[in-house]
N, C-alpha and C. Protein backbone atom coordinates (compact mmCIF):
# COMPACT_ATOMS: atom_id res chain seq x y z
N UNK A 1 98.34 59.84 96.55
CA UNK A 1 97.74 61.11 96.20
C UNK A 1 98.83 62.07 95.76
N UNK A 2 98.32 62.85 94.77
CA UNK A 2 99.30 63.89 94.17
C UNK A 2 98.91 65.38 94.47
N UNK A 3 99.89 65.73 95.05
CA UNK A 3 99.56 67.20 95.44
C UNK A 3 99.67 68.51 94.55
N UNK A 4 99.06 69.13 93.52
CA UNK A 4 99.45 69.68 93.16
C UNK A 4 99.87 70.80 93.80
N UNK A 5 100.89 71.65 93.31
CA UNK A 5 101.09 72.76 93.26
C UNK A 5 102.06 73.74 92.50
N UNK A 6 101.31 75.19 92.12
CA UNK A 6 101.50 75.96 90.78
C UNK A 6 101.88 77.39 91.67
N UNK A 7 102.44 77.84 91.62
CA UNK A 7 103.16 78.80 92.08
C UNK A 7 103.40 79.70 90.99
N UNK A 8 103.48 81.43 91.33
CA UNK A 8 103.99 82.09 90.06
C UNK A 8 104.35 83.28 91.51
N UNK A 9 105.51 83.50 91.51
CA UNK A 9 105.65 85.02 92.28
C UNK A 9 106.60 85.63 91.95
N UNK A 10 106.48 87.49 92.19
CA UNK A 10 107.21 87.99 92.43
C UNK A 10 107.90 89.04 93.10
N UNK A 11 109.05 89.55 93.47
CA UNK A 11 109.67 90.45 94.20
C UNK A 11 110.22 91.50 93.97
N UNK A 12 110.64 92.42 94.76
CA UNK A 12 110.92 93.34 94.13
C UNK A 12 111.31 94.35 95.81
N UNK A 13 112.62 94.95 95.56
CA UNK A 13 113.57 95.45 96.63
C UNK A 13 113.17 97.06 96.30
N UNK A 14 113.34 97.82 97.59
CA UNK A 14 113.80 99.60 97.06
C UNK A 14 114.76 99.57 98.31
N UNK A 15 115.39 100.57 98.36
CA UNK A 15 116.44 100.46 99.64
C UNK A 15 117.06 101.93 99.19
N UNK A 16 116.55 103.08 100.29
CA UNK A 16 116.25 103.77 100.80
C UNK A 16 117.54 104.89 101.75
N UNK A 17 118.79 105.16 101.51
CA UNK A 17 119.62 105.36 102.60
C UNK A 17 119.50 107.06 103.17
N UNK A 18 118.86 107.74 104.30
CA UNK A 18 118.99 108.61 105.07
C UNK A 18 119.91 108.91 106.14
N UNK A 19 121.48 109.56 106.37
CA UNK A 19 122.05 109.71 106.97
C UNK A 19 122.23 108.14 106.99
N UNK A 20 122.90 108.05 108.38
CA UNK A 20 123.41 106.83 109.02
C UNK A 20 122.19 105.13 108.87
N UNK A 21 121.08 105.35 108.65
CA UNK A 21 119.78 104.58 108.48
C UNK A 21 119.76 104.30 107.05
N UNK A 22 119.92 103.03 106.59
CA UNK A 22 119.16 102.46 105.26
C UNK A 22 117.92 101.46 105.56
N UNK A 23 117.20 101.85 105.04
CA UNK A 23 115.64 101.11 104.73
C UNK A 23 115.89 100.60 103.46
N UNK A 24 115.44 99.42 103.66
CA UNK A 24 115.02 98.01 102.73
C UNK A 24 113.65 97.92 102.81
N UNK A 25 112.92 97.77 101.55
CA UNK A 25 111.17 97.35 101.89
C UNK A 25 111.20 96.41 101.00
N UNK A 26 111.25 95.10 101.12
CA UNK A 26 110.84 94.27 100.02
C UNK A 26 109.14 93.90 99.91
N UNK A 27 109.28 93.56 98.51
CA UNK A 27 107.45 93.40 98.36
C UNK A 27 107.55 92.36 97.64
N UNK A 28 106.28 91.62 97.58
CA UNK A 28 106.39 90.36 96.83
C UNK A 28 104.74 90.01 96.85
N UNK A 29 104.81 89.58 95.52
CA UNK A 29 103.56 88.72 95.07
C UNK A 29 103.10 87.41 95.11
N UNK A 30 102.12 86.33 95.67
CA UNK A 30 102.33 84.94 94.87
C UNK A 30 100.57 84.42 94.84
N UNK A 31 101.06 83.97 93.64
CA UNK A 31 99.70 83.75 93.00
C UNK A 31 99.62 82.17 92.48
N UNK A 32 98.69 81.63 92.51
CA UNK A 32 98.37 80.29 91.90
C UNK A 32 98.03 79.08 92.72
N UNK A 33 97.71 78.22 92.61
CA UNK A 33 96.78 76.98 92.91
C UNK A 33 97.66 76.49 93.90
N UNK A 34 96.78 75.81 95.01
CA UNK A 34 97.82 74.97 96.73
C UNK A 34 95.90 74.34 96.71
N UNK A 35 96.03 73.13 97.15
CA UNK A 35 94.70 72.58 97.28
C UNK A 35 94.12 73.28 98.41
N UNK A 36 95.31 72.90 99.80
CA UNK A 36 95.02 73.83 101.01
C UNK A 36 94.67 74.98 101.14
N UNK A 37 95.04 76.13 99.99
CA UNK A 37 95.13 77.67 99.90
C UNK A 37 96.95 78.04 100.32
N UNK A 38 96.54 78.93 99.43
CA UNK A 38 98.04 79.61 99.65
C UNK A 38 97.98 80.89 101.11
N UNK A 39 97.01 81.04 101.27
CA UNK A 39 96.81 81.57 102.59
C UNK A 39 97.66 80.82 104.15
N UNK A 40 97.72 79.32 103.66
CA UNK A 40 97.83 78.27 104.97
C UNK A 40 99.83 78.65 104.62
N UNK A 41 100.26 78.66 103.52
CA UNK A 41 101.77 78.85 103.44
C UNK A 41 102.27 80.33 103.52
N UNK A 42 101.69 81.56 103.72
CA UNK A 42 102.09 82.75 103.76
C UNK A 42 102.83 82.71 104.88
N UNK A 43 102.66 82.43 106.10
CA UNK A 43 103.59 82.68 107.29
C UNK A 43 104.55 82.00 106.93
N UNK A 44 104.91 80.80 106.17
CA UNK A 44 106.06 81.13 106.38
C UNK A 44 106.97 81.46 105.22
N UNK A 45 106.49 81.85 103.82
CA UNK A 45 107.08 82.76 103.11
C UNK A 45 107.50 83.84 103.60
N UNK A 46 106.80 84.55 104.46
CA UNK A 46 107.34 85.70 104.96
C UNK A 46 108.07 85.94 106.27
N UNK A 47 108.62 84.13 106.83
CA UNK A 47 109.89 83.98 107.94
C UNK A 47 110.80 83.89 106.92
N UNK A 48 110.69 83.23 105.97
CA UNK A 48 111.52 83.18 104.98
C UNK A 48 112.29 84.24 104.59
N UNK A 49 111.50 85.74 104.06
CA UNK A 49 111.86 86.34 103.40
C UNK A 49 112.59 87.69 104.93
N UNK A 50 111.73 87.58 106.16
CA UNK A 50 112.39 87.95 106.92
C UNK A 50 113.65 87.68 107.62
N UNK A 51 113.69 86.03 108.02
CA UNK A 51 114.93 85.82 107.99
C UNK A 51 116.32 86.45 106.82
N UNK A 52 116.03 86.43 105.23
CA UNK A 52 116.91 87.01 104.66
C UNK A 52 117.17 88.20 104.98
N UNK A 53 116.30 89.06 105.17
CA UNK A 53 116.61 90.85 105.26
C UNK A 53 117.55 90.47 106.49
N UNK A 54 117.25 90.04 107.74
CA UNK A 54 117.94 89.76 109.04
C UNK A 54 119.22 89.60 108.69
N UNK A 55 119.65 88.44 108.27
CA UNK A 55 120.90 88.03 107.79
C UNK A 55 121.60 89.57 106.85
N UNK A 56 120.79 89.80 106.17
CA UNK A 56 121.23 91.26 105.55
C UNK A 56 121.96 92.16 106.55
N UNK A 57 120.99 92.83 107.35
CA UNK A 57 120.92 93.58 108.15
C UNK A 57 122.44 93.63 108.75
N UNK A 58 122.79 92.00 109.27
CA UNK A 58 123.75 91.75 110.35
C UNK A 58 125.28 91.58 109.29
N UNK A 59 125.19 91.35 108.29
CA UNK A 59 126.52 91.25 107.52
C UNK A 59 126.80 92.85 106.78
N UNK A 60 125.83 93.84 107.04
CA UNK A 60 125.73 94.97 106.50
C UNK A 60 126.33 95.69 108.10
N UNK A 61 126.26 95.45 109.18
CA UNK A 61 126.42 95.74 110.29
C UNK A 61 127.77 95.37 110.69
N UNK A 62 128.51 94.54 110.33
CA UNK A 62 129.86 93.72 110.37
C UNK A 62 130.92 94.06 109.62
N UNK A 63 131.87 94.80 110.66
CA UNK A 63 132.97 95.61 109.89
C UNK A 63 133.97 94.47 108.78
């Protein structure tokens, strides 16, 4: 059996700096065909995309 899948997304950063505090909000789109639904893969696109900010966060934090 062949699984399809068609994917189209996209992202998009603003980053925000107040005094000592920078805010990052990333946003992101994804659209297109998963037999399962693309609903069943959202969690973990968005460990995904949280893990990166994290990693951000901590090398932005690191003298």
């Amino acid at each position: 059996m062949i699984a399809l899948l068609v994917l189209l997304a996209a992202a998009g950063e603003a980053v925000e700096a107040s005094g000592d505090v920078t805010q990052i909000t990333l946003t992101y789109t994804v659209g297109g065909y998963y037999p399962s639904g693309l609903d069943k893969l959202a969690e973990a696109v968005d460990g995904v995309f949280r893990r990166r900010l994290e990693r951000l966060g901590v090398q932005a934090e690191t003298p």
